[in-house]
Protein backbone atom coordinates (compact mmCIF):
# COMPACT_ATOMS: atom_id res chain seq x y z
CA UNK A 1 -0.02 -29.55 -15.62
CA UNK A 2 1.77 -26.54 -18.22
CA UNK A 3 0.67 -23.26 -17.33
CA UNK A 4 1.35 -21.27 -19.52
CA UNK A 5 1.49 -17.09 -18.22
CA UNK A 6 1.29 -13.78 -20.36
CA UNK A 7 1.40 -10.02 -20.12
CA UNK A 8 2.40 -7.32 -22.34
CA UNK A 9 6.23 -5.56 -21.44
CA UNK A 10 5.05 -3.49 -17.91
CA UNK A 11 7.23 -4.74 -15.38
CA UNK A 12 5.07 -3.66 -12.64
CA UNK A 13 2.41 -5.45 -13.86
CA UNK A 14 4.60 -8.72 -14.66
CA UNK A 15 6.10 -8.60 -11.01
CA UNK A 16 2.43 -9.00 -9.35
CA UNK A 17 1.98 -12.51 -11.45
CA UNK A 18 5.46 -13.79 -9.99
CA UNK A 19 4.50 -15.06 -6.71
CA UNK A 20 1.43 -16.98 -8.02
CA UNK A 21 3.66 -18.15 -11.00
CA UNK A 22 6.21 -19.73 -8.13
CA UNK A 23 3.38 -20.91 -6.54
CA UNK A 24 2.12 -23.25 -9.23
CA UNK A 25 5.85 -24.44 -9.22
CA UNK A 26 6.37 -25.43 -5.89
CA UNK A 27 3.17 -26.99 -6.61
CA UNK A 28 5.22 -29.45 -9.15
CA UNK A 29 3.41 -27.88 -12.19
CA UNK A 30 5.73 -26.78 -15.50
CA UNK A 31 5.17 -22.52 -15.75
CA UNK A 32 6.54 -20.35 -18.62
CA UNK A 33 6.29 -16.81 -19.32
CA UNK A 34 5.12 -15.16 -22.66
CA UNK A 35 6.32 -12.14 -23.56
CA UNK A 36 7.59 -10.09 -26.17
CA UNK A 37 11.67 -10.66 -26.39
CA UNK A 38 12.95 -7.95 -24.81
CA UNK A 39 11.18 -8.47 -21.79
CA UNK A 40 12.62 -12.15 -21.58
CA UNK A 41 15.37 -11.06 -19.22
CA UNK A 42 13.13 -9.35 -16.53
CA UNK A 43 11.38 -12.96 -16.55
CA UNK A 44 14.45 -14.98 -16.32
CA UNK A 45 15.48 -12.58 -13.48
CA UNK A 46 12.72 -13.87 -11.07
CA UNK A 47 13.69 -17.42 -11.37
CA UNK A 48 11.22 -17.86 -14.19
CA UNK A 49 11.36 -19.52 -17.50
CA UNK A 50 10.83 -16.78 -20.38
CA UNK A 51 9.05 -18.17 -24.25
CA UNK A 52 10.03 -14.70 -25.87
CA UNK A 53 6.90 -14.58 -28.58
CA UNK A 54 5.89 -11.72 -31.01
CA UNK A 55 7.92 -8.69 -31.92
CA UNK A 56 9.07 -6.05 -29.50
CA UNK A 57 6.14 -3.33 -29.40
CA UNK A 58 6.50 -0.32 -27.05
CA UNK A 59 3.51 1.07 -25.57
CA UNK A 60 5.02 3.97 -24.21
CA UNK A 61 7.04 4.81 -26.78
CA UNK A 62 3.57 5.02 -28.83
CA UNK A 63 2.00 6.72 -26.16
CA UNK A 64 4.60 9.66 -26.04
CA UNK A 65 4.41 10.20 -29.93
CA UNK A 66 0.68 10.11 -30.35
CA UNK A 67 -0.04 11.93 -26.87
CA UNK A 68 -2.61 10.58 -24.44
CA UNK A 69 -4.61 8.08 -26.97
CA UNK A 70 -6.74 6.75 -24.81
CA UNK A 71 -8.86 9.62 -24.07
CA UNK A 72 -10.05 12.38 -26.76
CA UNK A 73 -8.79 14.59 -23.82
CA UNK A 74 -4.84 14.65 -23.42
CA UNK A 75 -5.47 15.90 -19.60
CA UNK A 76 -7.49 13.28 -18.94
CA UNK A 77 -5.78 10.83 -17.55
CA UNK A 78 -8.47 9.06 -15.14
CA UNK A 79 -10.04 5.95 -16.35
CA UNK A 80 -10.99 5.53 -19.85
CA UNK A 81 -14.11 5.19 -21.30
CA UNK A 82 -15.63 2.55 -21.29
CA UNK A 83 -13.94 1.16 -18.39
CA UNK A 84 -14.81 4.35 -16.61
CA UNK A 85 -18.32 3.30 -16.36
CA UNK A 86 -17.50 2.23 -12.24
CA UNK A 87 -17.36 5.60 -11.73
CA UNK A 88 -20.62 6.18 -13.02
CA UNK A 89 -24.10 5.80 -11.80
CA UNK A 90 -26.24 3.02 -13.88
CA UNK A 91 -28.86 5.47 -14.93
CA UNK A 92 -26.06 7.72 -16.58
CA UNK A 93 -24.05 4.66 -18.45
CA UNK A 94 -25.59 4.19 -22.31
CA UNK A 95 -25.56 1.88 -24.71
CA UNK A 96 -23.58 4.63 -27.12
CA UNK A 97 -21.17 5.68 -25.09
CA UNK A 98 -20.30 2.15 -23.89
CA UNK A 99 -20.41 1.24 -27.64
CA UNK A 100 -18.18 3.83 -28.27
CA UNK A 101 -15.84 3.42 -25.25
CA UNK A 102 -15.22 0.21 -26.41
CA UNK A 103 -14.62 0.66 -30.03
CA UNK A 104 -11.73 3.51 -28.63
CA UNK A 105 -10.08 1.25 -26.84
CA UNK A 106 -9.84 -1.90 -29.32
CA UNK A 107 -8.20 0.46 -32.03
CA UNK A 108 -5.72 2.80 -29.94
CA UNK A 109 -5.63 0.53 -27.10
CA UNK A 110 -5.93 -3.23 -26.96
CA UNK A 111 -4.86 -4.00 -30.62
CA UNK A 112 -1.59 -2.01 -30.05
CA UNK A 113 -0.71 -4.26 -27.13
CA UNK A 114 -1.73 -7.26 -28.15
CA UNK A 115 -1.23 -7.47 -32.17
CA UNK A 116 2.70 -7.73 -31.57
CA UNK A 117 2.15 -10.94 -29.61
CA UNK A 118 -1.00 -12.53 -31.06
CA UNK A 119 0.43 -14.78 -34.07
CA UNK A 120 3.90 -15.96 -31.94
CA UNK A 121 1.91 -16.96 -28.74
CA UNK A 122 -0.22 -18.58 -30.55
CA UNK A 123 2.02 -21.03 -32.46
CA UNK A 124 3.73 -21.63 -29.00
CA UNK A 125 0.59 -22.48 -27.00
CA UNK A 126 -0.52 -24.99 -29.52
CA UNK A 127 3.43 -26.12 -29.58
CA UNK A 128 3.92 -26.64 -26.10
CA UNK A 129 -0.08 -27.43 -25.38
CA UNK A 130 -0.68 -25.98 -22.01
CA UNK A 131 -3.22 -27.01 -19.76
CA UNK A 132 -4.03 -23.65 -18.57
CA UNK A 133 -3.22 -19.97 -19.81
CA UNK A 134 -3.04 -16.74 -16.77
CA UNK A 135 -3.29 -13.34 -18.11
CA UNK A 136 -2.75 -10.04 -17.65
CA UNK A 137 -6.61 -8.37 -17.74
CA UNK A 138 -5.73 -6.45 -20.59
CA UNK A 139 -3.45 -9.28 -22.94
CA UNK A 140 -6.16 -10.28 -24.76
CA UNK A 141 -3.78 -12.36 -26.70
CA UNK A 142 -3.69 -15.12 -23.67
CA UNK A 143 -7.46 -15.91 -24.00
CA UNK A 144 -6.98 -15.80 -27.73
CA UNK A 145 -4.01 -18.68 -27.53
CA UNK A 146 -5.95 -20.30 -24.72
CA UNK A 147 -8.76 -20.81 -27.32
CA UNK A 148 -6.55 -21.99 -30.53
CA UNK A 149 -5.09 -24.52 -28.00
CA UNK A 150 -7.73 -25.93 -26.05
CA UNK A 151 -6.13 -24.31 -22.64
CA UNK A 152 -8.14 -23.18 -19.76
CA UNK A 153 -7.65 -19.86 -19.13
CA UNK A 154 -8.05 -17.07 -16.43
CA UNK A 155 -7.82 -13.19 -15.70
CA UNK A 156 -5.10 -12.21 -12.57
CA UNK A 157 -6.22 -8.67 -11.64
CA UNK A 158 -3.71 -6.43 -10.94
CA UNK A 159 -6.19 -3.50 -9.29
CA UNK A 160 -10.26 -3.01 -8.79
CA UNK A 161 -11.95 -4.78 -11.79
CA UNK A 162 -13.25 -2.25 -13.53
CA UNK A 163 -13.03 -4.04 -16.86
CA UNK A 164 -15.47 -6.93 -15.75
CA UNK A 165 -17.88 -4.00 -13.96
CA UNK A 166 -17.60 -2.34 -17.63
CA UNK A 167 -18.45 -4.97 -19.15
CA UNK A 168 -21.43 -6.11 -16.76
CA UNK A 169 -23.56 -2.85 -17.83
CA UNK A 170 -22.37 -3.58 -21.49
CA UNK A 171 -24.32 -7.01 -21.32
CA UNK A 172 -27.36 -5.73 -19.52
CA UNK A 173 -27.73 -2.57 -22.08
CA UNK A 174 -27.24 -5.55 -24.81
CA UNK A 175 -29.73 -7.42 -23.48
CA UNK A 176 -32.10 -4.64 -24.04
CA UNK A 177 -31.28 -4.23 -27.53
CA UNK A 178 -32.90 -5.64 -30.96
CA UNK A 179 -30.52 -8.18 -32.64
CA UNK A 180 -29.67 -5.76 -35.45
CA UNK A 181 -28.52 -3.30 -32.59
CA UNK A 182 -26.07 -5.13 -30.20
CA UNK A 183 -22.69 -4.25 -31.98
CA UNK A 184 -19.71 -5.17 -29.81
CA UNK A 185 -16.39 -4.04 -30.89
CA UNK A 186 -14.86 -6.27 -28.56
CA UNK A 187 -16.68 -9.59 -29.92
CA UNK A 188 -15.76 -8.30 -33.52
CA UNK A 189 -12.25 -8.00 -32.69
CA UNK A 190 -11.40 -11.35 -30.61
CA UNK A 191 -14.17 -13.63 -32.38
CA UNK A 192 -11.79 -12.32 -35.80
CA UNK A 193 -8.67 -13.14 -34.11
CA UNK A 194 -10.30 -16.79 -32.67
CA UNK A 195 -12.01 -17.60 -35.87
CA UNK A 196 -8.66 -17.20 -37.27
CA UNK A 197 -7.47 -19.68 -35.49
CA UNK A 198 -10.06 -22.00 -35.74
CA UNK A 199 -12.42 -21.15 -32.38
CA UNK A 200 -15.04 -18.92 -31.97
CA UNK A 201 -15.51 -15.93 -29.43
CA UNK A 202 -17.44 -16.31 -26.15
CA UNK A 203 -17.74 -13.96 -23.43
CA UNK A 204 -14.38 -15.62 -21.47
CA UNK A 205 -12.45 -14.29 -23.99
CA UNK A 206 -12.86 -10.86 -22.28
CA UNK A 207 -12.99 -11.41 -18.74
CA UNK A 208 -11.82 -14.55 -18.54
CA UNK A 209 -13.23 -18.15 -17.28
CA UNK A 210 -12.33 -17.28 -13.92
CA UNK A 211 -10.32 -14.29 -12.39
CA UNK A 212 -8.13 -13.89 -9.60
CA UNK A 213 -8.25 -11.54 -7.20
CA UNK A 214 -5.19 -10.02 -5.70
CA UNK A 215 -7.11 -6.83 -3.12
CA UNK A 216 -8.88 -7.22 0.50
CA UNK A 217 -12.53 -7.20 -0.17
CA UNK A 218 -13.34 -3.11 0.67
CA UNK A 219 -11.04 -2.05 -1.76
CA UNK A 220 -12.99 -4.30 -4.92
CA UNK A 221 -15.39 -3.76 -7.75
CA UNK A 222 -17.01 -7.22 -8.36
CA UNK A 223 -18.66 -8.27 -11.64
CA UNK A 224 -21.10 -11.36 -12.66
CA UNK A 225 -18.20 -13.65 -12.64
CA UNK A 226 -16.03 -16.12 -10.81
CA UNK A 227 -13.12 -14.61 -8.65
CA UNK A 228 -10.94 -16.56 -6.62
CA UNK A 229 -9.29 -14.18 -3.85
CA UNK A 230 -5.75 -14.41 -3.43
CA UNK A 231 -3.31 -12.49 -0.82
CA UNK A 232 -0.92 -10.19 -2.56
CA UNK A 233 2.52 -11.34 -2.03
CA UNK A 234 4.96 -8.58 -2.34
CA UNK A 235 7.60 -9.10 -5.03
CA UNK A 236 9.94 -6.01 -6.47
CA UNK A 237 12.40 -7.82 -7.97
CA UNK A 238 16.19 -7.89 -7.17
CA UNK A 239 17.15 -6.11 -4.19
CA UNK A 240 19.67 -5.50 -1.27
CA UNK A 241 18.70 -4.23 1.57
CA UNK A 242 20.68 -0.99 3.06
CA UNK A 243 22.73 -0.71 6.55
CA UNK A 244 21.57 2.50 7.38
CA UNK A 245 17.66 0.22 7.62
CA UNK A 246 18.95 -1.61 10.50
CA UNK A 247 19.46 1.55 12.95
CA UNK A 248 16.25 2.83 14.28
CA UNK A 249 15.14 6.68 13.24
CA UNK A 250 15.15 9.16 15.88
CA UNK A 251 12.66 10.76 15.19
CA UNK A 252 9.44 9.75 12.97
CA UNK A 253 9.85 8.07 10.03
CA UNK A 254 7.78 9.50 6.50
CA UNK A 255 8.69 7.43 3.30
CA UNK A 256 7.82 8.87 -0.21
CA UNK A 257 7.64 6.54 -2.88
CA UNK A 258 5.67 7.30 -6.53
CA UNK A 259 6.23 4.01 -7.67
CA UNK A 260 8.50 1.86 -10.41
CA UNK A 261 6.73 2.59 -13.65
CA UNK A 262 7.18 6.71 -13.75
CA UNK A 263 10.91 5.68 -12.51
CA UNK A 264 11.40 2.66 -14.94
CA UNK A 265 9.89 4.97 -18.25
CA UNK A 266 12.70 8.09 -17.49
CA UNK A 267 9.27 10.81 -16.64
CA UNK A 268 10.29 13.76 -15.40
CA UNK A 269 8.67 13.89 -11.73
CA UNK A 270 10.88 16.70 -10.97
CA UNK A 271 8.57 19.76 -10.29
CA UNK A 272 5.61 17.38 -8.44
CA UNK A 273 8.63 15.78 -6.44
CA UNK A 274 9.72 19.23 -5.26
CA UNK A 275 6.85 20.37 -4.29
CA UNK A 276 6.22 17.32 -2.17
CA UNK A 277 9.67 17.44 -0.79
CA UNK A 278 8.33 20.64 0.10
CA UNK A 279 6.43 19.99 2.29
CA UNK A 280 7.45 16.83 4.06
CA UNK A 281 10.60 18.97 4.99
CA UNK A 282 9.00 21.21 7.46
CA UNK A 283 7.86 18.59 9.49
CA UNK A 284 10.15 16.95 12.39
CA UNK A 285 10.73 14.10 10.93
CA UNK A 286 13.53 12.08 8.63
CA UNK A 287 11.78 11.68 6.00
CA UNK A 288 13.11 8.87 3.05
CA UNK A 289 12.24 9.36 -0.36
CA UNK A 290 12.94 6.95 -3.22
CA UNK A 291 13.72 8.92 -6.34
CA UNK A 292 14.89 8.01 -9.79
CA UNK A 293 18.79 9.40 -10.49
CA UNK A 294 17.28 11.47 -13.28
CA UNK A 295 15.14 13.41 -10.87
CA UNK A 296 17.50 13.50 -7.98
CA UNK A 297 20.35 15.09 -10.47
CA UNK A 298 17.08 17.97 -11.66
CA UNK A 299 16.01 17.99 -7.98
CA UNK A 300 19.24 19.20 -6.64
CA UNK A 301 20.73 20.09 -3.02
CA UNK A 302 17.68 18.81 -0.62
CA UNK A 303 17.23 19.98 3.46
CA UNK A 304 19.15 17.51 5.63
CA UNK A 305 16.15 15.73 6.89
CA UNK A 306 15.50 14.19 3.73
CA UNK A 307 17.23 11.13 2.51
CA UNK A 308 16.92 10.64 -1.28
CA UNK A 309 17.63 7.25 -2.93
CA UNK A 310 17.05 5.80 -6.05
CA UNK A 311 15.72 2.58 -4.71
CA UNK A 312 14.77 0.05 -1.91
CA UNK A 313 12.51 -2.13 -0.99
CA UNK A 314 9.37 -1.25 0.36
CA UNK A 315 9.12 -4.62 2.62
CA UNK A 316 12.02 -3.26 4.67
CA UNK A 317 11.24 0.23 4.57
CA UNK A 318 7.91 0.30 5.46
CA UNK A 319 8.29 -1.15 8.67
CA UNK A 320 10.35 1.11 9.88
CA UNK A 321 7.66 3.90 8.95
CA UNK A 322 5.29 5.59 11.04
CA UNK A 323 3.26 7.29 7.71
CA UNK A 324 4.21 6.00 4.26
CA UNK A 325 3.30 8.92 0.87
CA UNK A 326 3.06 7.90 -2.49
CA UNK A 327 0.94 7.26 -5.67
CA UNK A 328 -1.62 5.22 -4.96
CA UNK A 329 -0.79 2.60 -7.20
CA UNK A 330 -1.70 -1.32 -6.87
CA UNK A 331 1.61 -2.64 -6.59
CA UNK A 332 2.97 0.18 -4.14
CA UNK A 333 -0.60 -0.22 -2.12
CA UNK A 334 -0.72 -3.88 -2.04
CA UNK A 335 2.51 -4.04 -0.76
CA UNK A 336 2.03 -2.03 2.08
CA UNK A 337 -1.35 -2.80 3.22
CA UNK A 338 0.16 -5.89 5.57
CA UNK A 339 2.44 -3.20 7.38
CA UNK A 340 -0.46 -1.46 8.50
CA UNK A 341 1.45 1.93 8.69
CA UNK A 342 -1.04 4.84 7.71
CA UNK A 343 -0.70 6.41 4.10
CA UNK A 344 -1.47 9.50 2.66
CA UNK A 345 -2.13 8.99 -0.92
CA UNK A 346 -1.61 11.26 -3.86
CA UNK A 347 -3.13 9.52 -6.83
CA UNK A 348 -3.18 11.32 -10.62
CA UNK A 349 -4.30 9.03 -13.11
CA UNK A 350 -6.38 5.80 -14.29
CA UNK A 351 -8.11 3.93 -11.29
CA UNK A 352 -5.48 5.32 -8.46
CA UNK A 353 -8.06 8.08 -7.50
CA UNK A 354 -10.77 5.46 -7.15
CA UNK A 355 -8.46 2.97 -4.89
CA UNK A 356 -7.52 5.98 -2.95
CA UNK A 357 -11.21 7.04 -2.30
CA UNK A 358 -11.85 3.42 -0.98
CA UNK A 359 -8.95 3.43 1.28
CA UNK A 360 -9.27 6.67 2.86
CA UNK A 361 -13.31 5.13 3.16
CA UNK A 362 -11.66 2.47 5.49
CA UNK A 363 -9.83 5.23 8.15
CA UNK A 364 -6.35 3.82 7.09
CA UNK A 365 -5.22 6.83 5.93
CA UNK A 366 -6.33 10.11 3.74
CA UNK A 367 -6.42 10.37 0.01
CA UNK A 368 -5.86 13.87 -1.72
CA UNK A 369 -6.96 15.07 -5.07
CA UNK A 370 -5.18 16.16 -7.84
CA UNK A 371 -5.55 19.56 -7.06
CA UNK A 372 -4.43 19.41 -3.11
CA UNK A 373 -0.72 18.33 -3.72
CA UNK A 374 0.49 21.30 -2.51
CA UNK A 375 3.16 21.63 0.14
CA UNK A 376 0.48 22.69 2.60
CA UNK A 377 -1.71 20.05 1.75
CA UNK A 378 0.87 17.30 1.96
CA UNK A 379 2.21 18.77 5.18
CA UNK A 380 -1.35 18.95 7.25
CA UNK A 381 -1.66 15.65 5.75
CA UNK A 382 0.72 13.77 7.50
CA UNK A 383 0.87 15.50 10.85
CA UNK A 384 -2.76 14.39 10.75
CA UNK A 385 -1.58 10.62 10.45
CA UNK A 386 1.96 11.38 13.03
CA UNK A 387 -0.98 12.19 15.66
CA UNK A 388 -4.35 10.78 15.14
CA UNK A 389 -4.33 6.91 16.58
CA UNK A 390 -7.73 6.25 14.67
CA UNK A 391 -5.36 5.93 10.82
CA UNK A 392 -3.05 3.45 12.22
CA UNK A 393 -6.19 1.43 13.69
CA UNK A 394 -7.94 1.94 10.43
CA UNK A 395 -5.08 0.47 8.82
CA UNK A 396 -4.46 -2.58 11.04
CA UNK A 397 -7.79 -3.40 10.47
CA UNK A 398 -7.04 -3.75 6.81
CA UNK A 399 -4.27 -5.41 7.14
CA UNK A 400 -6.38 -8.06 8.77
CA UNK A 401 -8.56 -7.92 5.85
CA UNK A 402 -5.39 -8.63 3.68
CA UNK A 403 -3.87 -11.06 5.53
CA UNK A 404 -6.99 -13.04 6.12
CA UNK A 405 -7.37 -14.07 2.47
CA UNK A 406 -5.68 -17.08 1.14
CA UNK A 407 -2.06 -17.57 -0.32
CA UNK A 408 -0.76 -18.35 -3.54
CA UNK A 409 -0.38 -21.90 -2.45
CA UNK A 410 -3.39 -22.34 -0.92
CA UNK A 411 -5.26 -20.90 -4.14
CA UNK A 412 -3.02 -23.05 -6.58
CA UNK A 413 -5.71 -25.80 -5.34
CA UNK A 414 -8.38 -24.46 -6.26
CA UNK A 415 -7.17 -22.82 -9.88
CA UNK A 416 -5.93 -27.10 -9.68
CA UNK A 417 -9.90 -28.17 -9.44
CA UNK A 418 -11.31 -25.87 -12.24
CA UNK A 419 -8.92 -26.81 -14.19
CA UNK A 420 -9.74 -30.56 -13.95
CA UNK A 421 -13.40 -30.07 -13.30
CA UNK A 422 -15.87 -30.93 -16.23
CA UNK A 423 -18.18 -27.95 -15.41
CA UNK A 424 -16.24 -24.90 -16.22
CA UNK A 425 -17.39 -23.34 -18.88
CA UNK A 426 -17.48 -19.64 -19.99
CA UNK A 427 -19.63 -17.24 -19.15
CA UNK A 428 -21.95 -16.15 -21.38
């Protein structure tokens, strides 16, 4: 079958669809990539075929003119409402704030990352005719293709699904509401956009007729809808592995990593990185920290126990780790899970708090709040994991977890039967 695959330009979030994109080609099936054309090269770099579509639209670029936009708050920078109804307890969630969460996010959200794509991935899907379309949970333009075509089409989650959860309570508030009263900005918006191409909007068009799921079971938020659990398979893109990997440490081994995106989009980590250097420097340990050239030049001359580069990957280091520091994000957490080296996590923004709440939950490691990532916070932190045993059984029990779910391969079968199968229709 074509299967056709889409995100909007975040290679982080791209690089998380790659293995399951292989996997449908070793599989014999024909995959390309849509995305806008600057981002074509980052596709053709994994092997991939690119269909550059749209204009060239920068989110971040956006982001830094306007300020925070997703929140009325510019120091907010947790989950946004409405998708920070997870967080929330049921009784507290209503129908106006969901209502209003929503209608947010379609204007200085979703439209600004999907409008650029919309009309060009459109006339390719219904050029090319795939069989089935994968998306990105927040390219709304793939389900809107997938319905001008004909295609099949499903959600890959790239962290806890708090959009489906969000949209759960949204239906059961609806539910309770007269017809002249259920206003949903995100049926207005993509039943416009299908209608324009000649469909009409169902409920698959934002969650998707099926989604997979890429995170061990404790570390989920399930909605009313079909997932199909899937390993992670950790893919970074291009890299070498170092000689000075292939000597053992001498003494303990602490990695610091914060992740690609704060790297990839030049922000200045400097003053958090220093602080965290900080502290990871008074312990007896080498400790190996992966830091952007920009911040190493503003970070300056560093004690000799820390080794700064600008990049490796995390399936060699970690390995060689006995407690692993960083952000808290999906990719960088995902990756590291099957190493089953403790982690002391030091989350900021959107749902890395939340993911680092559940992990600490399941003993493999500790999470700290944005307000603890002081030196002397960072530095109790890990000694705790150096000498407790009870983190690194924590954390070989979810790695268990991880590595007990099913492959890319072995999930290209079953994405294989709902495609072919009569019965799968969208949820309404």
């Amino acid at each position: 079958m074509r299967v056709l695959l889409t995100t909007y330009p975040e290679r982080t979030h791209f690089l998380a669809l790659v293995p399951l994109a292989w996997a449908l080609r070793t599989a014999g099936h024909d995959v390309r990539v849509a995305v806008q054309p600057k981002f074509a090269p980052t596709v053709t770099q994994a092997g991939l075929t690119a269909a550059p579509v749209g204009r060239n639209s920068d989110l971040w670029q956006i982001l830094g003119r306007y300020g925070h936009f997703l929140t009325d708050d510019p120091n907010d920078l947790g989950i946004p409402p409405p998708y920070d109804a997870v967080e929330r307890e049921a009784t507290a969630i209503t129908w106006d704030y969901l209502v209003t969460g929503y209608a947010r996010q379609v204007e200085r959200w979703h439209k600004i990352s999907n409008v650029p794509m919309i009309a060009g991935l459109v006339e390719f899907a219904r050029q090319w005719k795939p069989d089935l379309v994968l998306w990105e949970p927040t390219t709304y333009a793939g389900p809107i293709a997938a319905k001008a075509c004909g295609a099949v089409h499903g959600r890959v989650l790239l962290g806890p699904d708090i959009y489906g959860v969000a949209r759960d309570h949204f239906l059961r508030l609806r539910a309770q509401r007269s017809p002249g009263e259920q206003h949903d900005p995100m049926a207005d918006w993509l039943g416009a956009c299908a209608r324009k191409y000649g469909g009409e909007f169902g409920e698959d068009m934002v969650t998707g007729q099926f989604t997979v799921e890429q995170l061990p079971e404790s570390l989920r938020l399930s909605a009313n809808l079909r997932y199909l659990p899937m390993r992670y398979v950790p893919y970074g893109g291009q890299a070498v592995v170092p000689r000075w990997l292939r000597a053992r440490p001498e003494r303990p081994r602490v990695a610091l990593t914060m992740g690609l995106t704060t790297s990839e989009h030049d922000i200045d980590q400097s003053e958090a990185l220093r602080e965290m250097l900080g502290g990871l420097a008074e312990l007896d340990a080498e400790v190996v920290a992966t830091v952007a050239e920009a911040d190493q030049k503003r970070l300056g001359p560093l004690p000799g126990n820390i080794r700064m580069v600008s990049y490796v990957p995390l399936t060699a280091l970690v390995p060689t780790c006995d407690v692993l520091v960083h952000h808290a994000g999906f990719g960088t957490l995902a990756t590291t899970i099957p190493y089953a080296v403790p982690q002391l996590l030091l989350p900021t923004e959107h749902d890395a708090p939340m993911l680092g709440r559940m992990f600490a939950a399941q003993g493999a490691g500790l999470s700290l709040g944005p307000g603890e990532h002081s030196a002397s916070h960072i530095t109790a932190g890990v000694t705790r994991l150096l000498t407790e045993s009870g983190f690194r059984e924590g954390a070989a029990g979810l790695r268990e977890e991880m590595l007990a779910l099913p492959a890319p391969n072995e999930v290209v079968a079953r994405i294989e039967d709902l495609v072919r199968s009569s019965s799968l229709v969208a949820h309404k």
